[in-house]
C-alpha atoms as a PDB file:
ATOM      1  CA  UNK A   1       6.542  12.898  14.316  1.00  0.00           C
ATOM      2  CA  UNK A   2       3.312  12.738  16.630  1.00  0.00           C
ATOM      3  CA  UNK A   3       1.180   9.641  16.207  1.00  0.00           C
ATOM      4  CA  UNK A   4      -1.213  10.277  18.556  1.00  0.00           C
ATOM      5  CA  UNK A   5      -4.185  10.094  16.192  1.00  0.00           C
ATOM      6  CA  UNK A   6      -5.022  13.885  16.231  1.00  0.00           C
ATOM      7  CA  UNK A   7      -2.252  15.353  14.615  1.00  0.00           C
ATOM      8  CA  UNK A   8      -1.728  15.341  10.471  1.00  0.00           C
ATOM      9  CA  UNK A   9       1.126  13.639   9.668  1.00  0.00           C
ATOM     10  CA  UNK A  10       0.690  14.096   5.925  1.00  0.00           C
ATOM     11  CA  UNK A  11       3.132  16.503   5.398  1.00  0.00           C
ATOM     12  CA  UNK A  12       6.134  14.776   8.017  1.00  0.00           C
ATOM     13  CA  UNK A  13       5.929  11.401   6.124  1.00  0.00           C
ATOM     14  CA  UNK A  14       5.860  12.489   2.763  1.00  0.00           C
ATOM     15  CA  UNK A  15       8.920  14.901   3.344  1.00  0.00           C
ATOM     16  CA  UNK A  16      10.394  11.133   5.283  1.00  0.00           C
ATOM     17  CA  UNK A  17       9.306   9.331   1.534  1.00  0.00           C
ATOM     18  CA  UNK A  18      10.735  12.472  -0.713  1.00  0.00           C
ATOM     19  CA  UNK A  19      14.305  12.300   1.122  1.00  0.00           C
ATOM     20  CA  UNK A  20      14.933   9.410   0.564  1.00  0.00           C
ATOM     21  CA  UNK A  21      13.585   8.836  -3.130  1.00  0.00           C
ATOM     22  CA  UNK A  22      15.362   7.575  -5.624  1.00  0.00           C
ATOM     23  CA  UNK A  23      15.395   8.365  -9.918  1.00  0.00           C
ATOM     24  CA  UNK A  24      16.585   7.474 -12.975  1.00  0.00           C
ATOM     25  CA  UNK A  25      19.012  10.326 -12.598  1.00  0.00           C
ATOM     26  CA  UNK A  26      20.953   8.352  -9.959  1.00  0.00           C
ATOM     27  CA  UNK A  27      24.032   6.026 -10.499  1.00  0.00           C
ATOM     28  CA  UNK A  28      22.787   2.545 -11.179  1.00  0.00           C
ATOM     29  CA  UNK A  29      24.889   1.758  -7.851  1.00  0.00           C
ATOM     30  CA  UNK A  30      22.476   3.876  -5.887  1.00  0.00           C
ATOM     31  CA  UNK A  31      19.341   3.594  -7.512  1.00  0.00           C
ATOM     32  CA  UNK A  32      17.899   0.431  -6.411  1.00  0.00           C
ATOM     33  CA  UNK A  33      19.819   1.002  -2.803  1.00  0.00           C
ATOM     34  CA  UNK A  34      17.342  -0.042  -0.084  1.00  0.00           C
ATOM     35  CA  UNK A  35      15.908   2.143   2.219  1.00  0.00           C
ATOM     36  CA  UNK A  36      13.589   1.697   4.983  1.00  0.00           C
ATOM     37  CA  UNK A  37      11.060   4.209   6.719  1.00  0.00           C
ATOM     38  CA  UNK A  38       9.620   3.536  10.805  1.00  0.00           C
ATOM     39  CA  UNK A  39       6.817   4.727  11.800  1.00  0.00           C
ATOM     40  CA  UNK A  40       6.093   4.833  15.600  1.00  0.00           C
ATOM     41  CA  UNK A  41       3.171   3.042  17.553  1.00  0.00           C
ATOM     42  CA  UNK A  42       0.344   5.346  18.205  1.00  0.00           C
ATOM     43  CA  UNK A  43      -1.779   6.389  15.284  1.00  0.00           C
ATOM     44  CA  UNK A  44      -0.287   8.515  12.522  1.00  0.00           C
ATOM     45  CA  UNK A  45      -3.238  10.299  10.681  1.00  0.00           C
ATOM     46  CA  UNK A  46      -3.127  11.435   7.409  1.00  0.00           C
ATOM     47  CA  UNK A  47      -5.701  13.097   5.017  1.00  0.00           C
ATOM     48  CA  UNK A  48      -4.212  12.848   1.433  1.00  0.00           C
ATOM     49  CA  UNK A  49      -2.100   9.852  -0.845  1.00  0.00           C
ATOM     50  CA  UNK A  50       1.017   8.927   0.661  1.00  0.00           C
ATOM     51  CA  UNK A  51       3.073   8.237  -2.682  1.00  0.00           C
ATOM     52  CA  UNK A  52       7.063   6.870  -2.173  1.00  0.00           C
ATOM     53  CA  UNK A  53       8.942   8.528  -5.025  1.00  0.00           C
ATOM     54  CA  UNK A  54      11.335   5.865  -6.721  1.00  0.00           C
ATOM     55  CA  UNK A  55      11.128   2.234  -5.460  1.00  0.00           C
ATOM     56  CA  UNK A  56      13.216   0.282  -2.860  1.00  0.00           C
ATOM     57  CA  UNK A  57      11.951   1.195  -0.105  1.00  0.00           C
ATOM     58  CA  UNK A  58      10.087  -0.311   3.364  1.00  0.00           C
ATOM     59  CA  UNK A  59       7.183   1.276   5.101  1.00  0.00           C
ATOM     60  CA  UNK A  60       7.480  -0.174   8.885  1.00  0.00           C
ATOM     61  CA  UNK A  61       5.556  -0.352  11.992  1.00  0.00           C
ATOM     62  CA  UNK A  62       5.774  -1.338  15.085  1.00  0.00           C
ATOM     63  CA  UNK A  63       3.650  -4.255  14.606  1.00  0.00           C
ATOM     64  CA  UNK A  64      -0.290  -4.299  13.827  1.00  0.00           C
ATOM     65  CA  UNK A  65      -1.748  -3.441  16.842  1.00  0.00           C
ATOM     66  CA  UNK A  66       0.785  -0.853  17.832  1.00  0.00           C
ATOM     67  CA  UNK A  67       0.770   0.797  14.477  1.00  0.00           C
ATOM     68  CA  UNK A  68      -1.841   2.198  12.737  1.00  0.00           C
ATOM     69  CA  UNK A  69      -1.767   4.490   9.226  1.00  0.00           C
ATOM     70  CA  UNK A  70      -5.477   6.302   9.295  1.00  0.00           C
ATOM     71  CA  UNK A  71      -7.237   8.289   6.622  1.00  0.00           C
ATOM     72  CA  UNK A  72      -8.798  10.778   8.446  1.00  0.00           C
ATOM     73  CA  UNK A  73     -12.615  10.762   8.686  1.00  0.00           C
ATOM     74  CA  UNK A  74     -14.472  12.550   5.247  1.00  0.00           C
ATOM     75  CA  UNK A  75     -11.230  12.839   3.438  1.00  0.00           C
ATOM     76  CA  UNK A  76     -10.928  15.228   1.054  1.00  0.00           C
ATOM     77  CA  UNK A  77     -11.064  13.452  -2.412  1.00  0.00           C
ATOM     78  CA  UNK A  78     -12.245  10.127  -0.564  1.00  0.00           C
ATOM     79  CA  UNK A  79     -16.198  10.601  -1.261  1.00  0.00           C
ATOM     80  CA  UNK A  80     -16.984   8.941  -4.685  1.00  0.00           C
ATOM     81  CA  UNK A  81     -16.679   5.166  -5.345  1.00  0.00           C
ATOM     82  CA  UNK A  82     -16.065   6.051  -9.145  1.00  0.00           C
ATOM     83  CA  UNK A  83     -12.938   7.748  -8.293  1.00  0.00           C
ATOM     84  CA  UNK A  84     -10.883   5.800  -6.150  1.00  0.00           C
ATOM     85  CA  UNK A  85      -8.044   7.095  -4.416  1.00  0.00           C
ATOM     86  CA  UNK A  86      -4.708   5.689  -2.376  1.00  0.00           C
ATOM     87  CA  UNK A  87      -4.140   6.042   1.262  1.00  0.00           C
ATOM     88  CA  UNK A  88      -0.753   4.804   0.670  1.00  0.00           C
ATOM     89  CA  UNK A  89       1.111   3.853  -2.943  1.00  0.00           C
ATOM     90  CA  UNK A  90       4.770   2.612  -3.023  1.00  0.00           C
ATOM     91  CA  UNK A  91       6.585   3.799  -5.863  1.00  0.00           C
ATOM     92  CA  UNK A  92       8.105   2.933  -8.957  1.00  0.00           C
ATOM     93  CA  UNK A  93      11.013   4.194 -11.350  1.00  0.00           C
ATOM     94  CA  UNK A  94       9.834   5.504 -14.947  1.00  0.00           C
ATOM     95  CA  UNK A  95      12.290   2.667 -16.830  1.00  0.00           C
ATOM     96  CA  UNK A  96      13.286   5.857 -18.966  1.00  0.00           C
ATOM     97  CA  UNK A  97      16.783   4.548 -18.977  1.00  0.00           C
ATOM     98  CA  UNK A  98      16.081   1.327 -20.217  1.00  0.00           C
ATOM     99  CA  UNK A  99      16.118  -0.514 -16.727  1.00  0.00           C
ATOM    100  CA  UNK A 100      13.753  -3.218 -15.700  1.00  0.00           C
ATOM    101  CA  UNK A 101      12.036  -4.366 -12.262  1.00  0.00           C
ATOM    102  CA  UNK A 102      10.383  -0.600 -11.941  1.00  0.00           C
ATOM    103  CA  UNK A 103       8.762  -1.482  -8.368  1.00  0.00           C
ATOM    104  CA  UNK A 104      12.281  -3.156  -7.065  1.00  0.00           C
ATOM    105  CA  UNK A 105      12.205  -3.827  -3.304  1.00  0.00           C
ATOM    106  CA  UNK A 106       9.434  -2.511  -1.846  1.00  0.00           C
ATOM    107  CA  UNK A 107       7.794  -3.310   1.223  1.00  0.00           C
ATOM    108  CA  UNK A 108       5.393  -3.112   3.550  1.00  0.00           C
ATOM    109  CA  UNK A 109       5.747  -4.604   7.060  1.00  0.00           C
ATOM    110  CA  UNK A 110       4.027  -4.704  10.472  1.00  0.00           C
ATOM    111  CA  UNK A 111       1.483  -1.934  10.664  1.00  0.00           C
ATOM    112  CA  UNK A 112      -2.433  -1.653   9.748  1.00  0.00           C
ATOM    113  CA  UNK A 113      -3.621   0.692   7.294  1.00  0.00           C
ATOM    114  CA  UNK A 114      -7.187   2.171   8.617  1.00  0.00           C
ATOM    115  CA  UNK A 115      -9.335   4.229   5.650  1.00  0.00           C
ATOM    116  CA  UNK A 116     -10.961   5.948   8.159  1.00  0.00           C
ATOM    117  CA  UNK A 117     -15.403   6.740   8.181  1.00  0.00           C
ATOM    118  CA  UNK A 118     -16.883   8.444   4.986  1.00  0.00           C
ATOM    119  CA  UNK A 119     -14.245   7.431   2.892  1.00  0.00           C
ATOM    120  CA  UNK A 120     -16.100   5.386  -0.038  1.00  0.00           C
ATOM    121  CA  UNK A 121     -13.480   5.839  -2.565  1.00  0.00           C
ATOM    122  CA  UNK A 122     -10.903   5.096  -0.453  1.00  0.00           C
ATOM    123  CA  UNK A 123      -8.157   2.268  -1.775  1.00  0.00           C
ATOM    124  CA  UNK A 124      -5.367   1.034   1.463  1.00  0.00           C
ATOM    125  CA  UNK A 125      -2.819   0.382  -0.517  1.00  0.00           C
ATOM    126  CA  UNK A 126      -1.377  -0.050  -4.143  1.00  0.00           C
ATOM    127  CA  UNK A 127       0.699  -2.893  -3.993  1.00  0.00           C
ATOM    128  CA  UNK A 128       3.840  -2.684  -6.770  1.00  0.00           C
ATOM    129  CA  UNK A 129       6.697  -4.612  -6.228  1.00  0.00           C
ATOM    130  CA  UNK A 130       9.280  -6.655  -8.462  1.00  0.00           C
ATOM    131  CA  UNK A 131      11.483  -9.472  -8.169  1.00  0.00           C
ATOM    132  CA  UNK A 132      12.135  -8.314  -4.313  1.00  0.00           C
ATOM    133  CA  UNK A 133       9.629  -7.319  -2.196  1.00  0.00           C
ATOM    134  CA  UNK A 134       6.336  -8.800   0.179  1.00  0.00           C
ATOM    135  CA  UNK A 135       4.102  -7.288   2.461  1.00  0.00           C
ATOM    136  CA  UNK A 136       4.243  -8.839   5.633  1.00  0.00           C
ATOM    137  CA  UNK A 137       1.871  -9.070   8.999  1.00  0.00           C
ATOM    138  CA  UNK A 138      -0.220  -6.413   7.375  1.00  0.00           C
ATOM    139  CA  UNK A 139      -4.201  -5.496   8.013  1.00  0.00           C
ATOM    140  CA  UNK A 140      -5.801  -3.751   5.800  1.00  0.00           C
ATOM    141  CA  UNK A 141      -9.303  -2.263   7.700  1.00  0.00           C
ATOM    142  CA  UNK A 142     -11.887  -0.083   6.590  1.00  0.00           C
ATOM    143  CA  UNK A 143     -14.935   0.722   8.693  1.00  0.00           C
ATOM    144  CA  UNK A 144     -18.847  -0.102   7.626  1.00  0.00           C
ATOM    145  CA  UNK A 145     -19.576   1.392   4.428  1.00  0.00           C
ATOM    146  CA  UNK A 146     -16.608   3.032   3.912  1.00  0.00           C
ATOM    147  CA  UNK A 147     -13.557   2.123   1.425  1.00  0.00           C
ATOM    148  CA  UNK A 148     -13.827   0.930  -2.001  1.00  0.00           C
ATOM    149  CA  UNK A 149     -10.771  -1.481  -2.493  1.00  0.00           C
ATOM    150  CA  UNK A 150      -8.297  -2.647   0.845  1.00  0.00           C
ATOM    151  CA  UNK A 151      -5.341  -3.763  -1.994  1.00  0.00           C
ATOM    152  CA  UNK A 152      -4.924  -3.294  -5.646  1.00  0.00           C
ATOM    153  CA  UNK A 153      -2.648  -4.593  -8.001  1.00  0.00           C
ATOM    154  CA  UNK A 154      -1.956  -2.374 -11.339  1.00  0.00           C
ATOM    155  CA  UNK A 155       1.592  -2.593 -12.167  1.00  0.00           C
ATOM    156  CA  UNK A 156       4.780  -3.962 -11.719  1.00  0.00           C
ATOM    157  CA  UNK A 157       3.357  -6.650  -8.519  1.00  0.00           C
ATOM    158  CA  UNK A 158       5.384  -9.504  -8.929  1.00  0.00           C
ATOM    159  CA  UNK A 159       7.120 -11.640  -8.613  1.00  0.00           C
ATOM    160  CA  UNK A 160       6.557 -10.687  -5.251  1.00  0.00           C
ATOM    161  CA  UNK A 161       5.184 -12.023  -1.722  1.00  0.00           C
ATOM    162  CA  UNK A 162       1.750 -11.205   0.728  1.00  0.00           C
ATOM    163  CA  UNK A 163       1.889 -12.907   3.695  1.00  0.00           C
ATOM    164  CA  UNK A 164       0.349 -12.968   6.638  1.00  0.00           C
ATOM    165  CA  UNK A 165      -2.230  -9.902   5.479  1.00  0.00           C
ATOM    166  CA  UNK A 166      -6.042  -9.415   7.012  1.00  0.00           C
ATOM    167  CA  UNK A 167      -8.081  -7.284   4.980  1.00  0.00           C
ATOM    168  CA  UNK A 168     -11.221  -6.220   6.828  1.00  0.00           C
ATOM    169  CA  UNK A 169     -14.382  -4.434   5.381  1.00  0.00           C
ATOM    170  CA  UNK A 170     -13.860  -2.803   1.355  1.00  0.00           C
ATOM    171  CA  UNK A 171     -16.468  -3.180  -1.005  1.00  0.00           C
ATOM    172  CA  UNK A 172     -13.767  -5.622  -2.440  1.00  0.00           C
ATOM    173  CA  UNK A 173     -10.882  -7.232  -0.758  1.00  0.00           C
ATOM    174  CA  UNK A 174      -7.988  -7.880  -3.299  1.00  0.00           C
ATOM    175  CA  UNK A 175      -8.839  -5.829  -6.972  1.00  0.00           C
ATOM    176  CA  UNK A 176      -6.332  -6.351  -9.659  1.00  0.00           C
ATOM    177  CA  UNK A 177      -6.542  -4.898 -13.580  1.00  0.00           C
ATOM    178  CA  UNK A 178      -5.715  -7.029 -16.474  1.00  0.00           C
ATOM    179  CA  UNK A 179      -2.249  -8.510 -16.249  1.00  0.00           C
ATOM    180  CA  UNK A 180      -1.026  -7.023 -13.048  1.00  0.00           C
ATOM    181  CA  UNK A 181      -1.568  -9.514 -10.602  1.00  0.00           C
ATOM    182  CA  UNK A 182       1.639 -11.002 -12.116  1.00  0.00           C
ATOM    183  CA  UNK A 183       3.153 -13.906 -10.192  1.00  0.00           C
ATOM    184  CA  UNK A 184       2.053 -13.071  -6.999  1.00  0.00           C
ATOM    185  CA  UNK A 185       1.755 -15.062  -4.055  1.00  0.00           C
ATOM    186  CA  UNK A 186      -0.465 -14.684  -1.609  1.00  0.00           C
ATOM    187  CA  UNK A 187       0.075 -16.801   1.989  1.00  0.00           C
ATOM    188  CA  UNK A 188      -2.098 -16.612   5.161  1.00  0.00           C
ATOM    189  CA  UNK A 189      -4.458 -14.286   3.358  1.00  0.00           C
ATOM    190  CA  UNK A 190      -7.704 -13.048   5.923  1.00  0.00           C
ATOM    191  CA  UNK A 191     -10.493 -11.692   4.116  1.00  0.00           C
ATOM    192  CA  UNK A 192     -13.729 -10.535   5.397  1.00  0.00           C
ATOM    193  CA  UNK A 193     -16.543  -8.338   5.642  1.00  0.00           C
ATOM    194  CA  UNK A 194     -16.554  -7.533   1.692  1.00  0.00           C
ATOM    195  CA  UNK A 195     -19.789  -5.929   0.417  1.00  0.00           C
ATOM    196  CA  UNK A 196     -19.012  -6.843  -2.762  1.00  0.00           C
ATOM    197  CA  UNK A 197     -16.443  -9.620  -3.503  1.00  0.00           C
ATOM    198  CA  UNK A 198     -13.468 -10.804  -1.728  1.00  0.00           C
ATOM    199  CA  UNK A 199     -10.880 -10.936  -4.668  1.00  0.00           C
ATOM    200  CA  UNK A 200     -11.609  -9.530  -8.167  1.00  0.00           C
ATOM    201  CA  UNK A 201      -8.190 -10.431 -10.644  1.00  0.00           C
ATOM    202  CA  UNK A 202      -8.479  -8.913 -14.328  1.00  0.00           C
ATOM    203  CA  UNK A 203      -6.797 -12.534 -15.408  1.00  0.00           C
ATOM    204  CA  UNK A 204      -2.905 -12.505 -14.616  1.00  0.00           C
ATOM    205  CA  UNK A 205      -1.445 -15.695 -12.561  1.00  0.00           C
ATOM    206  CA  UNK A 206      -0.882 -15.558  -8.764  1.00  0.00           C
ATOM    207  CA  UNK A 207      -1.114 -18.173  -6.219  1.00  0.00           C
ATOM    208  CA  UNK A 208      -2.863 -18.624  -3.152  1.00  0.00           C
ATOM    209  CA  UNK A 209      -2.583 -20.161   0.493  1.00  0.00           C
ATOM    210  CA  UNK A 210      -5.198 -18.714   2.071  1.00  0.00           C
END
């Protein structure tokens, strides 16, 4: 895979999150087996969701200023506020067969997440992780008027662990719907630049170090 900020990775790193997904189908041996996925320095542009199929698994950089995950410019399905849409969304099992912790193990590590220009309705990341899993030395960054929400918290986020996370620019910061922001804990939190709020929490309990 190319990162040098010209070429569409889209298509390489979902085929790198779809091989190594993991279902309800699987042994119960197998199906919370950890997994972790590198991505290069340089910067690795994409222009549509990145979704992780199953849970348990790592996105990784090369640290934050080496590695940078960027929504292209004018995004296709990036342009309305009132429809907001993931650059990246780490996944979750279904629970058909009865198991809990549906967003086991996931993290995020070492990298910044840029939503690119003209992307209004763009959203970083959608944090979901349970019981094990943080997001560590992260930035979230999204350039003037452009990206609706740098993290949001909708299911399955805790317990779980943000540490050491700057989230730059967003019409809000940190968004959360009723009852997600379960349990979280949020440590060396940076925000700034919001045009709207910093941190907007539907009325779960997390804590903060900020």
């Amino acid at each position: 895979m190319t990162c040098d900020g010209t070429t569409d990775n889209t298509a390489a790193i979902r085929k790198a999150l779809a091989d190594h997904a993991r279902t309800d189908s699987d042994p119960l041996e197998t199906r919370f087996a950890f997994r972790t996925l590198v991505l290069p320095s340089g910067t690795c542009l994409v222009s549509d969701i990145l979704h992780a199929p199953g849970n348990a698994i790592a996105l990784v950089g090369m640290g934050e200023g080496s590695t940078t995950l960027k929504l292209k410019d004018g995004a296709a399905g990036y342009g309305s506020a009132s429809t907001p849409k993931y650059v990246y969304r780490p996944g979750i099992q279904t629970a058909s067969t009865g198991v809990d912790n549906t967003a086991y193990a996931n993290y995020v590590k070492d990298l910044t997440i840029d939503v690119g220009s003209g992307n209004p309705g763009a959203v970083a990341l959608r944090w979901a992780a349970c019981n094990s899993g943080a997001m560590e030395r992260v930035t979230l960054r999204a350039p003037a008027n452009s990206g609706l929400r740098g993290m949001t918290v909708e299911h399955g986020a805790g317990p779980s662990h943000v540490q050491d996370v700057t989230i730059d620019g967003f019409a809000v910061g940190i968004w959360g719907n009723d009852g997600a922001v379960n349990n979280v804990v949020f440590t060396s939190v940076t925000l700034r630049n919001q045009r709207t709020v910093a941190i907007q929490n539907g009325g779960a309990s997390s804590s903060s170090r900020v």
